[in-house]
PDB file of N, CA and C in Angstrom:
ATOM      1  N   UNK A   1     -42.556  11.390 -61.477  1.00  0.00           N
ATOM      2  CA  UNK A   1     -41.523  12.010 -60.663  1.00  0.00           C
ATOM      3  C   UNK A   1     -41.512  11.400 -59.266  1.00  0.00           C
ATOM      4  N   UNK A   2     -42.583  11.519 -58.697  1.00  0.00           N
ATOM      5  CA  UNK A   2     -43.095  10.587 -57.592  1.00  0.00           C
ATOM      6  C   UNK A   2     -42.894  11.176 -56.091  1.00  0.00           C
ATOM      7  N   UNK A   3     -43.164  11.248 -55.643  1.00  0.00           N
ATOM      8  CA  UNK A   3     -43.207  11.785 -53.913  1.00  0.00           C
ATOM      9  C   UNK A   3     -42.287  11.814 -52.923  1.00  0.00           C
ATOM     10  N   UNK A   4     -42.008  13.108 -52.331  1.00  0.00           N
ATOM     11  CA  UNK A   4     -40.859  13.519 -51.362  1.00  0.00           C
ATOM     12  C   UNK A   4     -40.320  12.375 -51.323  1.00  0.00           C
ATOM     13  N   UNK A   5     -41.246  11.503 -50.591  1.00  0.00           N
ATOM     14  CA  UNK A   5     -40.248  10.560 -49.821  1.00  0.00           C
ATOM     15  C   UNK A   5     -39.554   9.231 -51.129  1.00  0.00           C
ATOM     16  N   UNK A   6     -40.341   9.223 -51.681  1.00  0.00           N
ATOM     17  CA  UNK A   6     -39.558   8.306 -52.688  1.00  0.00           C
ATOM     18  C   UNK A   6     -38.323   8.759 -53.966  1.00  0.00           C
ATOM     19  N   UNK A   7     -38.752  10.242 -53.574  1.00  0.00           N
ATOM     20  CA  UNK A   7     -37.339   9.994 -54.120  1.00  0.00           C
ATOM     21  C   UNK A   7     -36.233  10.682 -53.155  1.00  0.00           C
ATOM     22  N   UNK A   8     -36.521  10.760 -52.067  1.00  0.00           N
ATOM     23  CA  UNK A   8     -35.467  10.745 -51.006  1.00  0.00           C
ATOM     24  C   UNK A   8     -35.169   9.068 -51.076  1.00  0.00           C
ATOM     25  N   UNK A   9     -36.049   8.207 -50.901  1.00  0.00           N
ATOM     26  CA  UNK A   9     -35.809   7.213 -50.342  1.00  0.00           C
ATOM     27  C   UNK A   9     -34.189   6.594 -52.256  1.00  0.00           C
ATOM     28  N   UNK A  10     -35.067   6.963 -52.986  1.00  0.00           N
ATOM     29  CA  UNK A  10     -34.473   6.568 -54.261  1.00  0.00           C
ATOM     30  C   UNK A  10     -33.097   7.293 -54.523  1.00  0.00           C
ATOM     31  N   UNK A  11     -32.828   8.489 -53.774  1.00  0.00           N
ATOM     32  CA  UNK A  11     -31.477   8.791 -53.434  1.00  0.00           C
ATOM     33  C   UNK A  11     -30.514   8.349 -52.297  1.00  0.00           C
ATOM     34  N   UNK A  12     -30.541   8.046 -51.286  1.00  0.00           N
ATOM     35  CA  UNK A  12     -30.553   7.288 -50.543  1.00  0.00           C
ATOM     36  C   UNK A  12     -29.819   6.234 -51.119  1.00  0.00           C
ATOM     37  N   UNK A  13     -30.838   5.220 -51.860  1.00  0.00           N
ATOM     38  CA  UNK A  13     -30.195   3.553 -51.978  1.00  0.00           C
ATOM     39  C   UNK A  13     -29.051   4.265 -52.842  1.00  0.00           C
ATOM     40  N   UNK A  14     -29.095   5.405 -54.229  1.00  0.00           N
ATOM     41  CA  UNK A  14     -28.168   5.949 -54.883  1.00  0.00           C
ATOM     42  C   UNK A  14     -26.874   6.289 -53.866  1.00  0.00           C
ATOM     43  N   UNK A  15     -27.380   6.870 -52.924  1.00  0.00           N
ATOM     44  CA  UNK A  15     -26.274   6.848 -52.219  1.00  0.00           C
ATOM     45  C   UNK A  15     -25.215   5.843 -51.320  1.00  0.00           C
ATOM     46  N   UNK A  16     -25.761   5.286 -50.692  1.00  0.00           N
ATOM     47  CA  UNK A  16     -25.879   4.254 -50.340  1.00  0.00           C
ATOM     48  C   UNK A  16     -24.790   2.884 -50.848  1.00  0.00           C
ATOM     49  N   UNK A  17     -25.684   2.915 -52.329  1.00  0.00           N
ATOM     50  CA  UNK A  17     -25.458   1.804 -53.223  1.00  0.00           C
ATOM     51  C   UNK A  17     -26.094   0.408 -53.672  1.00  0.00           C
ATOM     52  N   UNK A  18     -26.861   0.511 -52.985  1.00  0.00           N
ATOM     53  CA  UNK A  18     -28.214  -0.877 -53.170  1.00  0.00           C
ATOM     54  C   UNK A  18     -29.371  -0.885 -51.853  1.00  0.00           C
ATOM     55  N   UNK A  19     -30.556  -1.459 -52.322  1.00  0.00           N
ATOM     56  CA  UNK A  19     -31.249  -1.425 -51.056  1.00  0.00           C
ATOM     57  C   UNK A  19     -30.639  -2.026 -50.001  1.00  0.00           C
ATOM     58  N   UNK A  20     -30.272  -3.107 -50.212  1.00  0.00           N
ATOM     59  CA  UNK A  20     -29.657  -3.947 -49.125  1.00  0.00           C
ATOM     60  C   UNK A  20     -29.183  -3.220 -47.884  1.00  0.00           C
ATOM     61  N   UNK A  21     -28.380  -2.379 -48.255  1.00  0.00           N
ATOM     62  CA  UNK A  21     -27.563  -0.689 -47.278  1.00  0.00           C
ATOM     63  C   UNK A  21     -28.500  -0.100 -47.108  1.00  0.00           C
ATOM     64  N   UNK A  22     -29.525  -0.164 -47.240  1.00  0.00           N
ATOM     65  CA  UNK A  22     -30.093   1.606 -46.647  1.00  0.00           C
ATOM     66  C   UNK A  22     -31.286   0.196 -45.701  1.00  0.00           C
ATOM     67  N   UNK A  23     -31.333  -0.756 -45.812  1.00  0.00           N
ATOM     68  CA  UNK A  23     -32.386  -1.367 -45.354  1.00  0.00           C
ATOM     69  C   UNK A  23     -31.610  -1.953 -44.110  1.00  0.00           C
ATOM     70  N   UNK A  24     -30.561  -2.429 -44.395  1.00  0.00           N
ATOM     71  CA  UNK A  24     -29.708  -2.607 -43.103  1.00  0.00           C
ATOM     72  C   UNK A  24     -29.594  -1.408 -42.119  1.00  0.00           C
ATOM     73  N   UNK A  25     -29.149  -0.321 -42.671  1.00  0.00           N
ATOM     74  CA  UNK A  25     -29.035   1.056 -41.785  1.00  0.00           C
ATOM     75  C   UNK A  25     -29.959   1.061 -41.439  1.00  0.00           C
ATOM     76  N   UNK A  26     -31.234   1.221 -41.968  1.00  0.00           N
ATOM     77  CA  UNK A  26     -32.708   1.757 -41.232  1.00  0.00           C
ATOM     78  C   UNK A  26     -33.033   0.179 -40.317  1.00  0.00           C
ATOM     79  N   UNK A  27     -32.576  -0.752 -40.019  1.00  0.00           N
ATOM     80  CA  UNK A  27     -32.820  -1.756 -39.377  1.00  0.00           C
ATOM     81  C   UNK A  27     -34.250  -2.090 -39.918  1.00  0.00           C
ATOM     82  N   UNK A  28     -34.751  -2.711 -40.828  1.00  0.00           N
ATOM     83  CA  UNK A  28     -35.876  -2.771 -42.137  1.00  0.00           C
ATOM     84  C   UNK A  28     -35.802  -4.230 -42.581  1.00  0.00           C
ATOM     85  N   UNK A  29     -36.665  -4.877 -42.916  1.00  0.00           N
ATOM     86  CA  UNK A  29     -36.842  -5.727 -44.139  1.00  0.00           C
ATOM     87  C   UNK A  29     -36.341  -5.123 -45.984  1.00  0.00           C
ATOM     88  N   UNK A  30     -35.764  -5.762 -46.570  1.00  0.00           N
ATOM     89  CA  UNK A  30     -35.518  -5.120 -47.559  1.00  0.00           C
ATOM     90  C   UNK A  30     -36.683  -5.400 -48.477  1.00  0.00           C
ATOM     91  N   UNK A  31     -37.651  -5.943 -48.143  1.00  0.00           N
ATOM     92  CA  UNK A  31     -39.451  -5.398 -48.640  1.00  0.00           C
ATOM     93  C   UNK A  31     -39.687  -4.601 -48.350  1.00  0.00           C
ATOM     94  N   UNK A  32     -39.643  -3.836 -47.185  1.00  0.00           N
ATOM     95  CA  UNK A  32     -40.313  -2.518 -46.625  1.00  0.00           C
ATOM     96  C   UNK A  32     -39.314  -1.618 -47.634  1.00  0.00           C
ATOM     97  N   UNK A  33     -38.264  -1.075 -47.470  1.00  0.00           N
ATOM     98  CA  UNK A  33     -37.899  -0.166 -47.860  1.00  0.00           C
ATOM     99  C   UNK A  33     -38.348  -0.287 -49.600  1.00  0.00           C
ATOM    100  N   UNK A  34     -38.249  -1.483 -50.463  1.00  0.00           N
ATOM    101  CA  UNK A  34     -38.841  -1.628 -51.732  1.00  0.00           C
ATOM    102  C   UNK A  34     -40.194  -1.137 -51.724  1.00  0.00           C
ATOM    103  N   UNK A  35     -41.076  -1.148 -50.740  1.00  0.00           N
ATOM    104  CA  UNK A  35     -42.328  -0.334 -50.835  1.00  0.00           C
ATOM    105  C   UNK A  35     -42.105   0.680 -50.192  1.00  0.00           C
ATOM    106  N   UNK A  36     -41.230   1.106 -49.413  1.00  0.00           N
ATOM    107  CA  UNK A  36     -41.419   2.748 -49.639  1.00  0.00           C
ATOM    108  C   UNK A  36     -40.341   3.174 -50.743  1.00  0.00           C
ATOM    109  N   UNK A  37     -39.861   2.593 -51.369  1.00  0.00           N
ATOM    110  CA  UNK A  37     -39.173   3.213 -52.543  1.00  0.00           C
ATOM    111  C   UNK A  37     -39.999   3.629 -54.056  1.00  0.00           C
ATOM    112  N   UNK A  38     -41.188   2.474 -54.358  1.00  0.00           N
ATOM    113  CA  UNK A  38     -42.043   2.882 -54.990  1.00  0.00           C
ATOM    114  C   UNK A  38     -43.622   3.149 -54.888  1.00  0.00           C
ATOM    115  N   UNK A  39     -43.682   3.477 -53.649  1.00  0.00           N
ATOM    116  CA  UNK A  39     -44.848   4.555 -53.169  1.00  0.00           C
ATOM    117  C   UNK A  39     -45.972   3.765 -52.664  1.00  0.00           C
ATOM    118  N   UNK A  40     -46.028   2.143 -52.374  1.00  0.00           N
ATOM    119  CA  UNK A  40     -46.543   1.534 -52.160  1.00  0.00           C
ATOM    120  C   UNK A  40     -47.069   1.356 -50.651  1.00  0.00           C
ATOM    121  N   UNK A  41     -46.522   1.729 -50.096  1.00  0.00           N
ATOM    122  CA  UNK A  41     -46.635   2.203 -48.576  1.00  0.00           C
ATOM    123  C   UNK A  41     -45.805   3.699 -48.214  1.00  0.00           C
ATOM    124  N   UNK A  42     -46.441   4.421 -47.328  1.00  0.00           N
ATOM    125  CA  UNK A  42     -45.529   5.838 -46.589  1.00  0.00           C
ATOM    126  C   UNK A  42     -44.522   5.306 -45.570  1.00  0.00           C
ATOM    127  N   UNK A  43     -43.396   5.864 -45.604  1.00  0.00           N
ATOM    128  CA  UNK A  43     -42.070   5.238 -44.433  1.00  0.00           C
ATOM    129  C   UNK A  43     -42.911   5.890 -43.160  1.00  0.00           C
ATOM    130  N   UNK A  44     -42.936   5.398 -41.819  1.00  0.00           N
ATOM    131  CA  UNK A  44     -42.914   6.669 -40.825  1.00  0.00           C
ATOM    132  C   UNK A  44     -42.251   7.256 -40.855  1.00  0.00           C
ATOM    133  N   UNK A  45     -42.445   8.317 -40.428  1.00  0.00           N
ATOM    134  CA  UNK A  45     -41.835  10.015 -40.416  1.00  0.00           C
ATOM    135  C   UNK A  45     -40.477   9.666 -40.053  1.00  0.00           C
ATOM    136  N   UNK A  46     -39.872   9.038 -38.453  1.00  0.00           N
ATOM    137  CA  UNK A  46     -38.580   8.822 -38.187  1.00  0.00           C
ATOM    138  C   UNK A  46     -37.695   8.094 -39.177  1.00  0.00           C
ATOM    139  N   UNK A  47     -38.319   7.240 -40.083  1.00  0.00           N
ATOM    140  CA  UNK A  47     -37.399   6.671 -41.097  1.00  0.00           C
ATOM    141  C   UNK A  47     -37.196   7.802 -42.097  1.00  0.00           C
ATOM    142  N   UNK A  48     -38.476   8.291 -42.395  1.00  0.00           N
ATOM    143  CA  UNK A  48     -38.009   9.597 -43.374  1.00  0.00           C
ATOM    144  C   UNK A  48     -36.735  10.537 -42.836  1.00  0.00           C
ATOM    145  N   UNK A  49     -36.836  10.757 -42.040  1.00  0.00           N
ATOM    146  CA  UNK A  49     -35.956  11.742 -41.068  1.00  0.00           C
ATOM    147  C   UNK A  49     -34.636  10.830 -41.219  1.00  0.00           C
ATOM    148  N   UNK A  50     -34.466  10.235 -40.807  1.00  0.00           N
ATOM    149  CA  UNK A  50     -32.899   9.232 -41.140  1.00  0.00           C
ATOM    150  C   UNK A  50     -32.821   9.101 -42.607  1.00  0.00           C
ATOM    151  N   UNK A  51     -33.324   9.293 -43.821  1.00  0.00           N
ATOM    152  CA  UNK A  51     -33.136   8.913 -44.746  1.00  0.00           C
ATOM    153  C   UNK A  51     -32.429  10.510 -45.261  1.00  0.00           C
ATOM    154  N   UNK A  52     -33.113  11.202 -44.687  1.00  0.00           N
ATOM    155  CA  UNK A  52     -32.616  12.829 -45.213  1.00  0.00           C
ATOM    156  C   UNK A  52     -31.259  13.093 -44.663  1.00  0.00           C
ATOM    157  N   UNK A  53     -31.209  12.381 -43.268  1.00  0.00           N
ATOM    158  CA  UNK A  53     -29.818  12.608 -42.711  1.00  0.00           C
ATOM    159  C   UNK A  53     -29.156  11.911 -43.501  1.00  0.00           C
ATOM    160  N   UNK A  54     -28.898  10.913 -44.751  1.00  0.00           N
ATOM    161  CA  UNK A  54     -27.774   9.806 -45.116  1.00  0.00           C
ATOM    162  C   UNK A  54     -27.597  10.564 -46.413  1.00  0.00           C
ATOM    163  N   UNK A  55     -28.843  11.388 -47.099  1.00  0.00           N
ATOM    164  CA  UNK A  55     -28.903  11.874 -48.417  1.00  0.00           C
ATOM    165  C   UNK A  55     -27.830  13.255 -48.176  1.00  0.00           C
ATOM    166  N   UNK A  56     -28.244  13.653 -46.802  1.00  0.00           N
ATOM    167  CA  UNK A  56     -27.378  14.989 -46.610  1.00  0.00           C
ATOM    168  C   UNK A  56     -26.148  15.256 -45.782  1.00  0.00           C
ATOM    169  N   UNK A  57     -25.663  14.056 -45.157  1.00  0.00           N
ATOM    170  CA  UNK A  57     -24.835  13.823 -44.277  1.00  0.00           C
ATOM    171  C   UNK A  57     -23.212  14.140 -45.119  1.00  0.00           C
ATOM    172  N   UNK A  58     -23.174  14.873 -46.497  1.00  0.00           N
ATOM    173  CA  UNK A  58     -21.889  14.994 -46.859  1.00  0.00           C
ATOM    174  C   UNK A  58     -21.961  17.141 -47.340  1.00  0.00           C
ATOM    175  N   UNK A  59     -23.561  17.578 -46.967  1.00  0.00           N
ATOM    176  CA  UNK A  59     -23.449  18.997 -47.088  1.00  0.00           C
ATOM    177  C   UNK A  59     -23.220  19.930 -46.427  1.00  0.00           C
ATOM    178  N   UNK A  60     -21.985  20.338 -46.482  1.00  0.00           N
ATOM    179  CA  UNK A  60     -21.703  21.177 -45.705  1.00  0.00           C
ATOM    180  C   UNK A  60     -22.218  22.400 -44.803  1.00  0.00           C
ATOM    181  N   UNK A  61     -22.023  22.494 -43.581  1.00  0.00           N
ATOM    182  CA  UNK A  61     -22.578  23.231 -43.058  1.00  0.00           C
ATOM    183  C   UNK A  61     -22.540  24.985 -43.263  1.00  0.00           C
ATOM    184  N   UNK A  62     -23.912  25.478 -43.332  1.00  0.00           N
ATOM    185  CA  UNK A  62     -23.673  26.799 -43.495  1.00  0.00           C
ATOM    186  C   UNK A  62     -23.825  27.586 -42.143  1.00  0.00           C
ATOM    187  N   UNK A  63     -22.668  28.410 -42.300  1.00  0.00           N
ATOM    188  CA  UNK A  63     -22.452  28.895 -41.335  1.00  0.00           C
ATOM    189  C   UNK A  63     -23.674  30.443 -40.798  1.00  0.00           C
ATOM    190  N   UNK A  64     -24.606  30.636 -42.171  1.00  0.00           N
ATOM    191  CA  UNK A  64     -25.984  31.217 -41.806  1.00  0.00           C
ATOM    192  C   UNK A  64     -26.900  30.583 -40.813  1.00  0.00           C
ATOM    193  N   UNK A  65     -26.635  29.539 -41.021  1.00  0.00           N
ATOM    194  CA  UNK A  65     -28.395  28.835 -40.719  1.00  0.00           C
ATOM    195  C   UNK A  65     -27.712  28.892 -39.058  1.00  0.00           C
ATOM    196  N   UNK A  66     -26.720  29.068 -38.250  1.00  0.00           N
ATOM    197  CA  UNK A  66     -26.636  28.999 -37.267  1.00  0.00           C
ATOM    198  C   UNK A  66     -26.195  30.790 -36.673  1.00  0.00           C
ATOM    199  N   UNK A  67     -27.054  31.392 -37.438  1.00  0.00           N
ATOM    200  CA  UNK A  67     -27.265  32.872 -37.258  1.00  0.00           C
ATOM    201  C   UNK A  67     -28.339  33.015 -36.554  1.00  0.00           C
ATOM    202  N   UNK A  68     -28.562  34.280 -36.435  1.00  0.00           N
ATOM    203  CA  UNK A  68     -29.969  34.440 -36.078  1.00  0.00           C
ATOM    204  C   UNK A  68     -31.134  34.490 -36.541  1.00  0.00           C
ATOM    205  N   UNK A  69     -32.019  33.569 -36.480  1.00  0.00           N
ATOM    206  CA  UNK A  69     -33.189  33.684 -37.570  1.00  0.00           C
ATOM    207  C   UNK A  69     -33.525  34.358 -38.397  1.00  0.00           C
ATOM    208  N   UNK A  70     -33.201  35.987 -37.501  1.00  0.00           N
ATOM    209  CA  UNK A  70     -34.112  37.157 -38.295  1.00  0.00           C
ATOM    210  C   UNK A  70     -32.816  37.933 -38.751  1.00  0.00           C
ATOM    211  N   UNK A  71     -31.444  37.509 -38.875  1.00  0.00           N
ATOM    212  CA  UNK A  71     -29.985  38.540 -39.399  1.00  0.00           C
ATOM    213  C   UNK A  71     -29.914  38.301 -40.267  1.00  0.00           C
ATOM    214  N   UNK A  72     -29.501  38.927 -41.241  1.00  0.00           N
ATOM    215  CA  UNK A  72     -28.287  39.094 -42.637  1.00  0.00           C
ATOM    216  C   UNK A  72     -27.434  39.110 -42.821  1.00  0.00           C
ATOM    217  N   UNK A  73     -26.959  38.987 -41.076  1.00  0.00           N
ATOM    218  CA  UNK A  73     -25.204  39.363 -40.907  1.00  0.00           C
ATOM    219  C   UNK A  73     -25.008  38.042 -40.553  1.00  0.00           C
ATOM    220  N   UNK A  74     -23.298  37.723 -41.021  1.00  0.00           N
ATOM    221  CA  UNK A  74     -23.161  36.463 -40.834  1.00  0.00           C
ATOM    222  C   UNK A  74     -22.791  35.889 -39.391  1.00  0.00           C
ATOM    223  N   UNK A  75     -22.288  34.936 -39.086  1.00  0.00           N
ATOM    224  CA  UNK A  75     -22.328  34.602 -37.131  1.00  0.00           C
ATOM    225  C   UNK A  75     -20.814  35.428 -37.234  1.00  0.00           C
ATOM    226  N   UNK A  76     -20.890  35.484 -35.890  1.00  0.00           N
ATOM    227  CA  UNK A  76     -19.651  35.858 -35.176  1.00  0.00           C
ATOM    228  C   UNK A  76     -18.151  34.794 -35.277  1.00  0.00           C
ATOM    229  N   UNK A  77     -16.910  34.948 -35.480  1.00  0.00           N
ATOM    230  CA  UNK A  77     -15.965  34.059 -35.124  1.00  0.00           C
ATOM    231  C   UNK A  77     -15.268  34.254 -33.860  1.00  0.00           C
TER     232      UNK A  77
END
């Protein structure tokens, strides 16, 4: 199944569309990202963090999570 980050990283190029794109975006060697795609090295954390933003950059925002931590009620309009 393989580890957070690889298969973030393995959704990603899915998203994406080839390493080439996600290795260009992350400003990378397209070796590096091939070893963090199959677990051969850990990305640093900030590449992880940009990789979650490209995997999630089309989910819509919920209008909870900008509630109040501790409410049930939804935000104000």
């Amino acid at each position: 199944m393989g580890s957070v980050f690889t298969q973030s990283f393995h959704l990603a190029v899915t998203r994406l569309g080839n390493v080439d794109a996600l290795a260009q975006l992350l400003g990378v060697e397209v070796r590096t990202v091939h070893d963090w795609l199959y677990g051969s090295q850990t990305p640093p954390f900030k590449y992880f963090l940009r990789v979650i933003d490209i995997i999630t950059s089309d989910v819509p925002e919920d209008p909870y999570i900008r509630a109040a931590p501790d409410s049930d009620e939804p935000p104000r309009k």
